[in-house]
C-alpha atoms as a PDB file:
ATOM      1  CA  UNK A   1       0.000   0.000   0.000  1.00  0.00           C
ATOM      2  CA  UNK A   2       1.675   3.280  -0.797  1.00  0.00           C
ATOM      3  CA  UNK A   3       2.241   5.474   1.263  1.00  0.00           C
ATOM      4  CA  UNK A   4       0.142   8.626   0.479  1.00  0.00           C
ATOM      5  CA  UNK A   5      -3.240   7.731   0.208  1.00  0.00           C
ATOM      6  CA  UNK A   6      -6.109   9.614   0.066  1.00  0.00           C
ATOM      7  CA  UNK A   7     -10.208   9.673   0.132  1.00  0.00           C
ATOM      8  CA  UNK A   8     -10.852  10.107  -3.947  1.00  0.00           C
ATOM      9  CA  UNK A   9     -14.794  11.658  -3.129  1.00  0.00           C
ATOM     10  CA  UNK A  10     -13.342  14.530  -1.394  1.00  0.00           C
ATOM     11  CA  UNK A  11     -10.453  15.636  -3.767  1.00  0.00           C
ATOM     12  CA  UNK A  12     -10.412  17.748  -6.930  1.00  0.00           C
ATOM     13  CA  UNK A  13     -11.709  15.216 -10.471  1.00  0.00           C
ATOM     14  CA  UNK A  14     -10.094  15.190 -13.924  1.00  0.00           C
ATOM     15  CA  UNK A  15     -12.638  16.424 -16.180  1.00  0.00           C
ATOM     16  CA  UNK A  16     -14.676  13.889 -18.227  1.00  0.00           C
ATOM     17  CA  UNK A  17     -13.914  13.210 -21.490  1.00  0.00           C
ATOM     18  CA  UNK A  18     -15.953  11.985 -24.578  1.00  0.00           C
ATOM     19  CA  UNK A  19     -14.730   8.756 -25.569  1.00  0.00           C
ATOM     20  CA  UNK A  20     -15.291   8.840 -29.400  1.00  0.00           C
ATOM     21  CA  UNK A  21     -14.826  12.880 -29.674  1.00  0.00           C
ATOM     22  CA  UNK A  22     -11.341  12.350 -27.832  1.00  0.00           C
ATOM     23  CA  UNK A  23      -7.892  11.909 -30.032  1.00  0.00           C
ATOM     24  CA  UNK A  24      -6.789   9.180 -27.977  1.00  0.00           C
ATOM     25  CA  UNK A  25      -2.841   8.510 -27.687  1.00  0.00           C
ATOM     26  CA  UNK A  26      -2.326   4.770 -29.452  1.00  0.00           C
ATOM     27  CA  UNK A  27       0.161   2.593 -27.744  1.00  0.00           C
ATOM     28  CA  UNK A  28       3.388   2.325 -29.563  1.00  0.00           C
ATOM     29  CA  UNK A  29       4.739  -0.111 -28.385  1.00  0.00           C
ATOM     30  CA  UNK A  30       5.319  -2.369 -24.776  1.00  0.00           C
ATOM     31  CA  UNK A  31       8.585  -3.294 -23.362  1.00  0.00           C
ATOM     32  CA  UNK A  32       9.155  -5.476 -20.661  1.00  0.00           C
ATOM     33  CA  UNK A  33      11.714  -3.939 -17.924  1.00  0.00           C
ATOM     34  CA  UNK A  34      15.004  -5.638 -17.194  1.00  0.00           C
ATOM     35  CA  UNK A  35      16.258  -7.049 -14.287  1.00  0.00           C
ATOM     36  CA  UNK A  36      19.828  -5.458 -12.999  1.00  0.00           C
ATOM     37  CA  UNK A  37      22.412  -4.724  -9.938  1.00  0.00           C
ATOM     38  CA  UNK A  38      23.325  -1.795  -9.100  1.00  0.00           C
ATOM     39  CA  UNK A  39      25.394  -0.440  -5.923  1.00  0.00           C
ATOM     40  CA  UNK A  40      26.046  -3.133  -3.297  1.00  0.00           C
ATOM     41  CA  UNK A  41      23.787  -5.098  -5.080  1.00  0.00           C
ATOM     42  CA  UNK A  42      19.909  -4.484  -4.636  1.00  0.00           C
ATOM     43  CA  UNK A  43      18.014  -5.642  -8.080  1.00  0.00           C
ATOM     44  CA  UNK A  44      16.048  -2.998  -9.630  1.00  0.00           C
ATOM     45  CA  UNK A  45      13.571  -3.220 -12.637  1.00  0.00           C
ATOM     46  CA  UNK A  46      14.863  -0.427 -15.545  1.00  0.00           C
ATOM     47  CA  UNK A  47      12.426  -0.357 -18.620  1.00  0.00           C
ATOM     48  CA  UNK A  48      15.039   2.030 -20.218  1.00  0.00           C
ATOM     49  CA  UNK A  49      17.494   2.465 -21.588  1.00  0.00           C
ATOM     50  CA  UNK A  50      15.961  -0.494 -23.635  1.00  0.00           C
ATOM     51  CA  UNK A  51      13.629   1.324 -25.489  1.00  0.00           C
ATOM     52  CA  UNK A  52      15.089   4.037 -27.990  1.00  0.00           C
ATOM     53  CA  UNK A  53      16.141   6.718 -26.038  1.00  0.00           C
ATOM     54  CA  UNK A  54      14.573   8.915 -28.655  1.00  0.00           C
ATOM     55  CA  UNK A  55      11.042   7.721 -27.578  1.00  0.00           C
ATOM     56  CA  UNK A  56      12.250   8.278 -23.991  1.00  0.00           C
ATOM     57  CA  UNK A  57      14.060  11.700 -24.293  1.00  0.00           C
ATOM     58  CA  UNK A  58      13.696  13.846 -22.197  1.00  0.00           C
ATOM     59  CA  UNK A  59      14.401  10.697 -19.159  1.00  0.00           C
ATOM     60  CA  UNK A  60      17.057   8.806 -19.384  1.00  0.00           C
ATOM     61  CA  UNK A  61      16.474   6.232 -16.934  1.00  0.00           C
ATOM     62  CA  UNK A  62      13.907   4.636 -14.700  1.00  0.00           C
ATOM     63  CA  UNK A  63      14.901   1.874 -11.831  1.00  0.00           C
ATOM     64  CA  UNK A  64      11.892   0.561  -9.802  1.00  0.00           C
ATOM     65  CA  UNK A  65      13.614  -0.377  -6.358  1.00  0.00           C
ATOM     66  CA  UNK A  66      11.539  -3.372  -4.977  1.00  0.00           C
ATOM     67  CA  UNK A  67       8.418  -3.733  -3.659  1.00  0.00           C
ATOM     68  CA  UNK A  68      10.497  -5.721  -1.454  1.00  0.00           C
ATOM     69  CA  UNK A  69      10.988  -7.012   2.384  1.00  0.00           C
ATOM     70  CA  UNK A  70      14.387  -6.782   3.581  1.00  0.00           C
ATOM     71  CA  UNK A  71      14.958  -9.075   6.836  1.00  0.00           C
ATOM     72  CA  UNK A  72      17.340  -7.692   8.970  1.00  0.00           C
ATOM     73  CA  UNK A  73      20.671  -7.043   7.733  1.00  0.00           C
ATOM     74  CA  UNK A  74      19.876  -7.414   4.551  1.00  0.00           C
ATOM     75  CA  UNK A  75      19.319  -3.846   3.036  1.00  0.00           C
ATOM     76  CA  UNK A  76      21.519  -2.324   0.323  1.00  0.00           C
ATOM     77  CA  UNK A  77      22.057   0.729  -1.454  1.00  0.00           C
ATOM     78  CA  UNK A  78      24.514   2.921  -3.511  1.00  0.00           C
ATOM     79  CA  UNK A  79      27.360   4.146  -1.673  1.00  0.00           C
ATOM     80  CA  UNK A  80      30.000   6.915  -3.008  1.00  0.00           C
ATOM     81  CA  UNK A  81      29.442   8.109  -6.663  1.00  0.00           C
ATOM     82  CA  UNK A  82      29.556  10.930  -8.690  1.00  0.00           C
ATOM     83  CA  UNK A  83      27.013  12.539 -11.126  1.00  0.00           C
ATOM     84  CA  UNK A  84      27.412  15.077 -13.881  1.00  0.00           C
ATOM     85  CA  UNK A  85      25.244  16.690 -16.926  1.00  0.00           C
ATOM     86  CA  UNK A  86      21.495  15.199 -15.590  1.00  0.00           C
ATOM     87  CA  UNK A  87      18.767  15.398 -12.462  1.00  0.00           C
ATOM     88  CA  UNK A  88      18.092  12.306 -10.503  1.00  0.00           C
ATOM     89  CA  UNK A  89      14.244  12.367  -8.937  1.00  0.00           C
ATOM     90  CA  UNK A  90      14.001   9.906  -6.565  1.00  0.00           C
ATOM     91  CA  UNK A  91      10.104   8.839  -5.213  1.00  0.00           C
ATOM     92  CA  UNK A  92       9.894   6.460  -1.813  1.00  0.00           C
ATOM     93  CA  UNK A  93       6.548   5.091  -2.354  1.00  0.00           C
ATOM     94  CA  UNK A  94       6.999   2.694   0.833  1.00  0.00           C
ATOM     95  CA  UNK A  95      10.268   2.841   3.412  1.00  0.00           C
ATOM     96  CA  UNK A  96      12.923   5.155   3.211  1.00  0.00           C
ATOM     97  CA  UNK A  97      16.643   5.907   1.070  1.00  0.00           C
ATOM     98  CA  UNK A  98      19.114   8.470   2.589  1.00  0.00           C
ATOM     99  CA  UNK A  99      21.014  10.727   0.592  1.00  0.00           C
ATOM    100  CA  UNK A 100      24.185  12.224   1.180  1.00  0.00           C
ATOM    101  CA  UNK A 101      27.219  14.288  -0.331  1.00  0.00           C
ATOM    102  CA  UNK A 102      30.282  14.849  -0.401  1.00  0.00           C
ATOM    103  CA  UNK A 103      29.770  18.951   1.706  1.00  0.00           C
ATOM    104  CA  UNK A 104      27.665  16.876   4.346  1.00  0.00           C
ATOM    105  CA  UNK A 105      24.317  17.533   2.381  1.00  0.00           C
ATOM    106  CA  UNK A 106      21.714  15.125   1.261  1.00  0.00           C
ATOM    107  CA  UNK A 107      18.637  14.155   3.779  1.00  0.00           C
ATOM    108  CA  UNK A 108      16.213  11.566   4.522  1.00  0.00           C
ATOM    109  CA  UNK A 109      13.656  10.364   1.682  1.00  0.00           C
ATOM    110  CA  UNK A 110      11.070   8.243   3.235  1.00  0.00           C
ATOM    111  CA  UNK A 111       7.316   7.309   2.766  1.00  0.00           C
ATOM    112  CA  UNK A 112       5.774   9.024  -0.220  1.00  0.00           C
ATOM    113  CA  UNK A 113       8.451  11.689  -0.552  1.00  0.00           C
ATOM    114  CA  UNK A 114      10.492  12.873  -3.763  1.00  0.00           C
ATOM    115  CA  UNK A 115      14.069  14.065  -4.040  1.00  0.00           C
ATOM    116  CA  UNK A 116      14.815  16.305  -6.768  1.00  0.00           C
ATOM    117  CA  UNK A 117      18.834  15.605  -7.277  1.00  0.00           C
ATOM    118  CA  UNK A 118      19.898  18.384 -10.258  1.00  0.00           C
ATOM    119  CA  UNK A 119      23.872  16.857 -10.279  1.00  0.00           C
ATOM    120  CA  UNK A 120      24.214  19.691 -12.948  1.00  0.00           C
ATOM    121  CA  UNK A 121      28.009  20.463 -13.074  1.00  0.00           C
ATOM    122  CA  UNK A 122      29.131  17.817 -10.764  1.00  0.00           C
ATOM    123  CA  UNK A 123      28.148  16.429  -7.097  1.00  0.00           C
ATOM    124  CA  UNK A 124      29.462  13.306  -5.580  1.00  0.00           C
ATOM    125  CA  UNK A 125      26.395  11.663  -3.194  1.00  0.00           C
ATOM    126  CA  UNK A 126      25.733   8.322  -2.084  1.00  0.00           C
ATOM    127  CA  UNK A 127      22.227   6.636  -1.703  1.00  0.00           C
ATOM    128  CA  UNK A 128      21.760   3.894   1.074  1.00  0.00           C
ATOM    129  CA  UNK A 129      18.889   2.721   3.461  1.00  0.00           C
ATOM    130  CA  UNK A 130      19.239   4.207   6.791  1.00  0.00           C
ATOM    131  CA  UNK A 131      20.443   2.582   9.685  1.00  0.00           C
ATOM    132  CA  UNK A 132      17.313   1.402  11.647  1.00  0.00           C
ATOM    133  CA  UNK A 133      15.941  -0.509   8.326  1.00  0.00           C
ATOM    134  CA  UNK A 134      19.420  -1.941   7.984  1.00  0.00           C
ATOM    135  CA  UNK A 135      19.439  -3.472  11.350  1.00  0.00           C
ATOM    136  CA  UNK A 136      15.447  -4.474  11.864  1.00  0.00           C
ATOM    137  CA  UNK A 137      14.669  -4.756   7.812  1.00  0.00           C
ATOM    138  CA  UNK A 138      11.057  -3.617   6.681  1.00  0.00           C
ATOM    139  CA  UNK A 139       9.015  -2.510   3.902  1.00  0.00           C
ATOM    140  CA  UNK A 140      11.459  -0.770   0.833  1.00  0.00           C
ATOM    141  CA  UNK A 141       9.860   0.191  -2.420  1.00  0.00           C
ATOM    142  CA  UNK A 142      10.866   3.143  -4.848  1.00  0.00           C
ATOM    143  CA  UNK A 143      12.076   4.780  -8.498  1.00  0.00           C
ATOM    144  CA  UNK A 144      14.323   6.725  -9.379  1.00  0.00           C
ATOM    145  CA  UNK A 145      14.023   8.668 -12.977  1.00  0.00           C
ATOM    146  CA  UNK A 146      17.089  10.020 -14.509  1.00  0.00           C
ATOM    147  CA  UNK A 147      16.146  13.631 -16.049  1.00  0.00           C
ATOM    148  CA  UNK A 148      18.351  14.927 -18.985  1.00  0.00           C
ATOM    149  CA  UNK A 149      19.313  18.735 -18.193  1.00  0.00           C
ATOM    150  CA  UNK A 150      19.287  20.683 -21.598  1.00  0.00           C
ATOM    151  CA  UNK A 151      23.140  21.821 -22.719  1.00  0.00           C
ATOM    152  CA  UNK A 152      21.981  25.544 -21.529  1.00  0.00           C
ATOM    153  CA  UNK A 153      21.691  23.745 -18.237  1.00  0.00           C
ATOM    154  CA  UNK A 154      24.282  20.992 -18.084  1.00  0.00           C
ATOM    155  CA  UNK A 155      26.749  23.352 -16.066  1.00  0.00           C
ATOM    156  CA  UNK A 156      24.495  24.825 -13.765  1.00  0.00           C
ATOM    157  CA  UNK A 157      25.074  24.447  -9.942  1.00  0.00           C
ATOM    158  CA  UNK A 158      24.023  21.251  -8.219  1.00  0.00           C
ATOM    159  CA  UNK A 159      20.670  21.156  -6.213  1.00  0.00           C
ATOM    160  CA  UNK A 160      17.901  19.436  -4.149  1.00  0.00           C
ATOM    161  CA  UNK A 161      14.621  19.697  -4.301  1.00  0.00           C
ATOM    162  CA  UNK A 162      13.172  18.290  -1.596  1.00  0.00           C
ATOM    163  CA  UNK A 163       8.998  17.465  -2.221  1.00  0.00           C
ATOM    164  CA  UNK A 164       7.739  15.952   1.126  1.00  0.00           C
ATOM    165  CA  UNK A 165       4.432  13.531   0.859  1.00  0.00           C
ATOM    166  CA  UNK A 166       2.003  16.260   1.598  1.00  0.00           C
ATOM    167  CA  UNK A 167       3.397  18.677  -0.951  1.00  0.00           C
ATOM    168  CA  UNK A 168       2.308  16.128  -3.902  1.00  0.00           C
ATOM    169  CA  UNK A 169      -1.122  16.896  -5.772  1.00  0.00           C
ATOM    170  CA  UNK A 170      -3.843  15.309  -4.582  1.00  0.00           C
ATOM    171  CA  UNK A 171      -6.484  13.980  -7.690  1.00  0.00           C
ATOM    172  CA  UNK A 172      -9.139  11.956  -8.710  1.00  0.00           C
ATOM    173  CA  UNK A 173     -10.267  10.435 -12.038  1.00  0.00           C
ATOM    174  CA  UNK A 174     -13.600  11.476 -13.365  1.00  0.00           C
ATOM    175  CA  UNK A 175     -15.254   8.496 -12.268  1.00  0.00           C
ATOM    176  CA  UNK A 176     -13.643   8.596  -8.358  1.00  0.00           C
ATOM    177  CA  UNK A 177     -11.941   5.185  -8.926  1.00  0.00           C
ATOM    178  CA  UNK A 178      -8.295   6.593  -9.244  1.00  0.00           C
ATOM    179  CA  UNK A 179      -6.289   8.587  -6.807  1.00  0.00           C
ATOM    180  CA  UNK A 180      -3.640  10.597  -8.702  1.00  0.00           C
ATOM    181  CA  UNK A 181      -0.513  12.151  -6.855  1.00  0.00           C
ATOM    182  CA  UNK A 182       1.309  14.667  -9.020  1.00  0.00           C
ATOM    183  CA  UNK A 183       4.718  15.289  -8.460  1.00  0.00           C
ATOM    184  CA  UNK A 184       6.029  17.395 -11.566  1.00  0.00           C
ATOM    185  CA  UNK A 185       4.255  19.029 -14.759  1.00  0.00           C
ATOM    186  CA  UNK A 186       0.256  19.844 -15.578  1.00  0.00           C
ATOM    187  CA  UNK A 187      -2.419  17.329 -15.547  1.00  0.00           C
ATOM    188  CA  UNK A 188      -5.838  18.926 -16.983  1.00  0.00           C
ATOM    189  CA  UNK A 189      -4.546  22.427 -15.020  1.00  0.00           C
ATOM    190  CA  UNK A 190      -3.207  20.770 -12.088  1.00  0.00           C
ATOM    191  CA  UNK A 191       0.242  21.531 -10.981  1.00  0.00           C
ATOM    192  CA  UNK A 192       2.709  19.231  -9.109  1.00  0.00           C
ATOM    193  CA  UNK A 193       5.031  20.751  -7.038  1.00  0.00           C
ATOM    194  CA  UNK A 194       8.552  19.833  -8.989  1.00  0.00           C
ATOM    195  CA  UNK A 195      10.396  22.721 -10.722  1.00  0.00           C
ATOM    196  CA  UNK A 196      11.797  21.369 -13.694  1.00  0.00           C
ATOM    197  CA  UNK A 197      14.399  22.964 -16.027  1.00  0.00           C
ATOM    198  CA  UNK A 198      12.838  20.959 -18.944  1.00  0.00           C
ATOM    199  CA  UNK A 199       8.645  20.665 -19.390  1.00  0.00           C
ATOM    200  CA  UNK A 200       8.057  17.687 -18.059  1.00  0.00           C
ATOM    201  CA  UNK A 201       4.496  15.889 -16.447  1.00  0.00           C
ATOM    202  CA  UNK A 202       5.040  12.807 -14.258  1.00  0.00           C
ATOM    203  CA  UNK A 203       2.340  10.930 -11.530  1.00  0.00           C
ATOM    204  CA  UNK A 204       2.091   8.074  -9.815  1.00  0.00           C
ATOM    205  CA  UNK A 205      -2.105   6.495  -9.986  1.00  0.00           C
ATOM    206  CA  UNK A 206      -3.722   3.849  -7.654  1.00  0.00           C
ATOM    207  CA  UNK A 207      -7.081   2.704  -9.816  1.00  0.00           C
ATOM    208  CA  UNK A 208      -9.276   0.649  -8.224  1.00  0.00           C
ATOM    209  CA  UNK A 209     -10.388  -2.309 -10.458  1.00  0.00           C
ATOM    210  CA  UNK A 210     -12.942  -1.534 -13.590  1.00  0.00           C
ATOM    211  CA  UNK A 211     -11.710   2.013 -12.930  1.00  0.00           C
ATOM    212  CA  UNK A 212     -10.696   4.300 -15.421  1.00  0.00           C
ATOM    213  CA  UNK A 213      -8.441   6.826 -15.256  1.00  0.00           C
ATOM    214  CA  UNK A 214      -8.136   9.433 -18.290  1.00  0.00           C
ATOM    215  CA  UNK A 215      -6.940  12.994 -19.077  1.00  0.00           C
ATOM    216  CA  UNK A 216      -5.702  15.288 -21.577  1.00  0.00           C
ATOM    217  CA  UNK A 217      -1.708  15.485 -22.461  1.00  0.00           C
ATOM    218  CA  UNK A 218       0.217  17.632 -24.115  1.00  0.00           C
ATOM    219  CA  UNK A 219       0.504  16.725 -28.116  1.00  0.00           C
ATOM    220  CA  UNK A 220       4.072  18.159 -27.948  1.00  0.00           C
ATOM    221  CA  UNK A 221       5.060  15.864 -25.484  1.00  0.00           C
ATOM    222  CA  UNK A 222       6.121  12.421 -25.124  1.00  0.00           C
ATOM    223  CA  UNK A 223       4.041   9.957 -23.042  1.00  0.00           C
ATOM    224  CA  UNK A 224       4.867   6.158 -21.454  1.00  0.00           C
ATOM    225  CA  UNK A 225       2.764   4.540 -17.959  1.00  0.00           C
ATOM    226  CA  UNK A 226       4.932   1.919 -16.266  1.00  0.00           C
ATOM    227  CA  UNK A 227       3.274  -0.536 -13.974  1.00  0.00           C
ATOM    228  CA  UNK A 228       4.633  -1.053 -10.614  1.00  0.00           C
ATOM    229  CA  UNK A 229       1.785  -3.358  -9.366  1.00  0.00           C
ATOM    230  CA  UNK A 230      -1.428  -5.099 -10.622  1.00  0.00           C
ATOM    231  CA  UNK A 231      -2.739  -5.157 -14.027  1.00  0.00           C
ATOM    232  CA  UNK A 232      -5.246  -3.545 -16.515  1.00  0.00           C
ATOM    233  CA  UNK A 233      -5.256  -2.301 -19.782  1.00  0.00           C
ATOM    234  CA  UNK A 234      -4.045   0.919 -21.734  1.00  0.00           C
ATOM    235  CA  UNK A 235      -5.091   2.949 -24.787  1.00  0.00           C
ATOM    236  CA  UNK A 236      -8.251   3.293 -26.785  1.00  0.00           C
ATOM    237  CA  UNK A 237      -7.544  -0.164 -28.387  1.00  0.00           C
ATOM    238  CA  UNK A 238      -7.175  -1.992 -24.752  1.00  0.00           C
ATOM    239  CA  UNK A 239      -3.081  -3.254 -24.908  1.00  0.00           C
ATOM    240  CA  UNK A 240      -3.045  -5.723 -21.616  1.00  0.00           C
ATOM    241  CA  UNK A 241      -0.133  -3.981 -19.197  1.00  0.00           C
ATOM    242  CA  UNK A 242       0.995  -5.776 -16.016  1.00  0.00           C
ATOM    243  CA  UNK A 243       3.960  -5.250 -13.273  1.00  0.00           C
ATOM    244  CA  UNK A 244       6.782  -3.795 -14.944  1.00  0.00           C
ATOM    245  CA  UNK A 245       6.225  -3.358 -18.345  1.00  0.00           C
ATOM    246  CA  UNK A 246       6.016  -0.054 -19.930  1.00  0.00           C
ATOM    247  CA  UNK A 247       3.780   1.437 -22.128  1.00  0.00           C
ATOM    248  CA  UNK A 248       5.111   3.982 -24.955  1.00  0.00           C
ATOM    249  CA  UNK A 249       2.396   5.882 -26.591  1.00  0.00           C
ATOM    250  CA  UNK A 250       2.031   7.490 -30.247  1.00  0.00           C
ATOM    251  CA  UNK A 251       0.758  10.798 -30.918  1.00  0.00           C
ATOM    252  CA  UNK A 252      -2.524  12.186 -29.972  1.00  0.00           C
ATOM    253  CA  UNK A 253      -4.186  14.782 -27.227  1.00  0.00           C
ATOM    254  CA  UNK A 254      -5.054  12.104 -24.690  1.00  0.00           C
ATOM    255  CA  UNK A 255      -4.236   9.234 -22.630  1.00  0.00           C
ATOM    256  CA  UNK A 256      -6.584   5.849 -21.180  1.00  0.00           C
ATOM    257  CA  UNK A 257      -5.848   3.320 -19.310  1.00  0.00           C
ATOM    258  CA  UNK A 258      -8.341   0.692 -17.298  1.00  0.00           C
ATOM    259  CA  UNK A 259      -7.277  -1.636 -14.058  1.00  0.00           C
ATOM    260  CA  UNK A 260      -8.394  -5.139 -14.160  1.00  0.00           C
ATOM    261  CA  UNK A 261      -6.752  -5.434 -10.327  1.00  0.00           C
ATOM    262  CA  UNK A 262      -5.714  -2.389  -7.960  1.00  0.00           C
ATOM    263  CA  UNK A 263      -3.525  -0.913 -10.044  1.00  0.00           C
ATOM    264  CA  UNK A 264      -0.225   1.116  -9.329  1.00  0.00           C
ATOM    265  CA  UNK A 265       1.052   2.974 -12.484  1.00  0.00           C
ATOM    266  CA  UNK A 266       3.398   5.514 -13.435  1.00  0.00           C
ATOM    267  CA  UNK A 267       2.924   8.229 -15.862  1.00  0.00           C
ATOM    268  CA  UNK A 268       5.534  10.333 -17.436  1.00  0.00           C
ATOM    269  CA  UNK A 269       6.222  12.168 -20.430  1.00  0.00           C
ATOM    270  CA  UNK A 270       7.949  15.466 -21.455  1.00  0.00           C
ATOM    271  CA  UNK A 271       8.682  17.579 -24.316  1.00  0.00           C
ATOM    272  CA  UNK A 272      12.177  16.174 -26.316  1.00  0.00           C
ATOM    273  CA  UNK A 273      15.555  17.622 -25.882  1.00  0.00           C
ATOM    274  CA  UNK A 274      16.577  16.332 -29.413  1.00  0.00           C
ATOM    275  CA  UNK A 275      20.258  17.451 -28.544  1.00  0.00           C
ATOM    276  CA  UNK A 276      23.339  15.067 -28.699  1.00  0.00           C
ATOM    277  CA  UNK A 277      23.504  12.477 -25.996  1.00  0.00           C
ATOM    278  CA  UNK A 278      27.065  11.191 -24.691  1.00  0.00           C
ATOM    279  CA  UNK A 279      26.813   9.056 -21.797  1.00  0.00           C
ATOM    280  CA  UNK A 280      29.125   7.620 -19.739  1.00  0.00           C
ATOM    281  CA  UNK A 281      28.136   5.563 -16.393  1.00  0.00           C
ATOM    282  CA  UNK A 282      27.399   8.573 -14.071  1.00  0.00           C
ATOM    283  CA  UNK A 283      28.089  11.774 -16.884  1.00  0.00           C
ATOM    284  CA  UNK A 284      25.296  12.363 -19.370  1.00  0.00           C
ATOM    285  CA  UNK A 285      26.816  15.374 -21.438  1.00  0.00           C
ATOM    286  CA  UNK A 286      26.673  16.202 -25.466  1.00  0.00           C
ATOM    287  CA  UNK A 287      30.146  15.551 -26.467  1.00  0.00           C
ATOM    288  CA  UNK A 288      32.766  12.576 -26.106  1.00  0.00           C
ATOM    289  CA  UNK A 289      35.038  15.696 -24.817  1.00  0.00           C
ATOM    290  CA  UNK A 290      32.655  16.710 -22.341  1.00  0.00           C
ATOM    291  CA  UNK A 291      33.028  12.969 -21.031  1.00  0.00           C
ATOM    292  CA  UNK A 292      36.295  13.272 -21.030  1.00  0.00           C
ATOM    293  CA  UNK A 293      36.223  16.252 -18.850  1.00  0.00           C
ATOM    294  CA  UNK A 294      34.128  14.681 -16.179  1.00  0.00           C
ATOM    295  CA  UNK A 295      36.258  11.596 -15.589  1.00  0.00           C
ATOM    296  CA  UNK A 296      39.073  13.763 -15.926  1.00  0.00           C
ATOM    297  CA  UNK A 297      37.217  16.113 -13.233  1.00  0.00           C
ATOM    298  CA  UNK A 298      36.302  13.600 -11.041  1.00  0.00           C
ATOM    299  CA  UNK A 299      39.954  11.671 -11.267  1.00  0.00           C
ATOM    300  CA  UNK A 300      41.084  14.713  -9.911  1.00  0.00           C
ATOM    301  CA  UNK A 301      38.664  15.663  -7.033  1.00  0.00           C
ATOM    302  CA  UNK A 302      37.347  18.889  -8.646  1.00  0.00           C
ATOM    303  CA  UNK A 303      33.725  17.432  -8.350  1.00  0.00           C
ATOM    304  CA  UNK A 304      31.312  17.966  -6.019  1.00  0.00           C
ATOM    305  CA  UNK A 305      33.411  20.316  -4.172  1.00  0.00           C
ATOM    306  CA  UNK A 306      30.743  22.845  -3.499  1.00  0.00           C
ATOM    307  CA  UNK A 307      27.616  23.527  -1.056  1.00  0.00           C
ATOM    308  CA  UNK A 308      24.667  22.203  -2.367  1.00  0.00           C
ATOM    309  CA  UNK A 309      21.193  24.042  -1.659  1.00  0.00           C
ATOM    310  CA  UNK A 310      17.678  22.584  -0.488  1.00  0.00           C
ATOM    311  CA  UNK A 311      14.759  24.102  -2.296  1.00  0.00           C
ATOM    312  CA  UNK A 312      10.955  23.338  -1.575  1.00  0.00           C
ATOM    313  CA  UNK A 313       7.883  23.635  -3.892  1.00  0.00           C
ATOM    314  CA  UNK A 314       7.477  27.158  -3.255  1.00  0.00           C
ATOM    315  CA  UNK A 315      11.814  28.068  -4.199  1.00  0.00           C
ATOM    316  CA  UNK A 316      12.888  28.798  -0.917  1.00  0.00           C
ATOM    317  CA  UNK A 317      16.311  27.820   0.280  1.00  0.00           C
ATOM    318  CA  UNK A 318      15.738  25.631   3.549  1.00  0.00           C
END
């Protein structure tokens, strides 16, 4: 059960829309995420890279950490590591994942909560469960998206952005069935609380089964739902979609989707760079050079040398 949850009859609806007036977004295509290690070893799910990044720009990752119950001892995370050239956004749906870097910074992510990482020019940070769910285990179940920062952008100075669970927006579908929680971008005039630096919509939906949850989206943007839990169907022609696989969408002004069980989804989209990508492990820049630079950078200790800020929703330094 996530963590923010919310009575759907008493919160703002998604207007209704006609179903054969509506230019609903086709499904492109469905890939089914991959299984990987990453830092001491804790499995994550990452539907891309795997599709064209193209389709995916402007994200360049997603890793869905768990649903999972650690026993005790048995928690893992990421420790030291630097990043360069991109945002990481990291959601705690159930449990918690402490941040830190290398000036002391970071802070505690737990229980419906987003980070908003911007690495921009450089910060070295690690990413590991706290202490108390290493030694007792517990409940651990999150994503983290990988955000491309534009090449105006790449060298600006490192950030967080720290969204706590009661900063999200709060929705419901048209029909009640669906609680929506916003965390970046516009849905139907609704604005989540994440500043980004490129124009960019992404939610996380419960829909209760035979609910359906539907809504206008932008026809400049990009569009995929990922399922973290339970089943149902997406599109106008009905594509099954169960526990992570993703969704990528064609064009239109529009997206559906209908659970068959309670239903967890993702939905995330954004308007395309279409600048040069050169990626490296941790550096996501525009040129091999640039690359270069970074390890070069990081070989040397000249990253993450700086303070690094908290904002909140409303851009005020905490």
């Amino acid at each position: 059960m996530p963590a923010v949850t919310a009575d759907t009859l008493t919160l703002p609806r998604l207007p209704e829309l006609p179903e054969a007036a509506t230019a609903w977004r086709p499904v492109g295509k469905v890939v089914q995420a991959r299984k990987s290690f990453e830092g001491e070893g804790f499995q994550v799910r990452r539907p891309f890279p795997g599709v064209d990044l193209a389709l995916a720009d402007p994200f360049l990752l997603l890793d869905h950490m768990g649903a999972v119950e650690y026993g005790p001892g048995e928690a893992k995370g990421a420790p030291w590591h630097p990043h360069r050239g991109f945002e990481t956004v990291t959601y705690m749906i159930d449990g918690a994942f402490e941040h830190q870097d290398s000036t002391g910074g970071g802070g505690l992510i737990k229980d419906g909560a987003t980070q908003w990482m911007t690495a921009g020019s450089g910060v070295l940070h690690s990413e590991l469960p706290p202490q108390d769910l290493v030694a007792k285990g517990g409940l651990f179940h999150g994503v983290q998206l990988w955000v491309n920062l534009p090449k105006a952008a790449k060298w600006t100075a490192p950030r967080y952005q720290d969204i706590k669970a009661s900063d999200t927006r709060l929705l419901s579908s048209d029909d009640g069935g669906a609680l929506v929680r916003v965390i970046a971008g516009d849905v139907a005039g609704y604005q989540g609380p994440g500043m980004t630096y490129t124009p960019i919509t992404y939610l996380h939906s419960t829909i209760a089964p035979g609910a359906r949850l539907a809504f206008p989206w932008p026809e400049d943007f990009n569009a995929m739902v990922y399922v973290l839990s339970g089943r149902g169907v997406v599109g106008a022609e009905q594509r099954p979609l169960e526990e992570g696989r993703l969704a990528v969408f064609g064009h239109g002004k529009a997206l559906t989707m209908r659970a068959a069980t309670e239903w967890d989804v993702l939905v995330l989209g954004g308007l395309p760079l279409n600048e040069p990508v050169a990626r490296y492990g941790p550096f996501v820049m525009n040129t091999r050079q640039e690359i270069l630079d970074a390890i070069e950078d990081f070989q040397a200790g000249r990253l993450g040398g700086t303070h690094v800020p908290h904002v909140g929703p409303a851009d005020e330094e905490l």
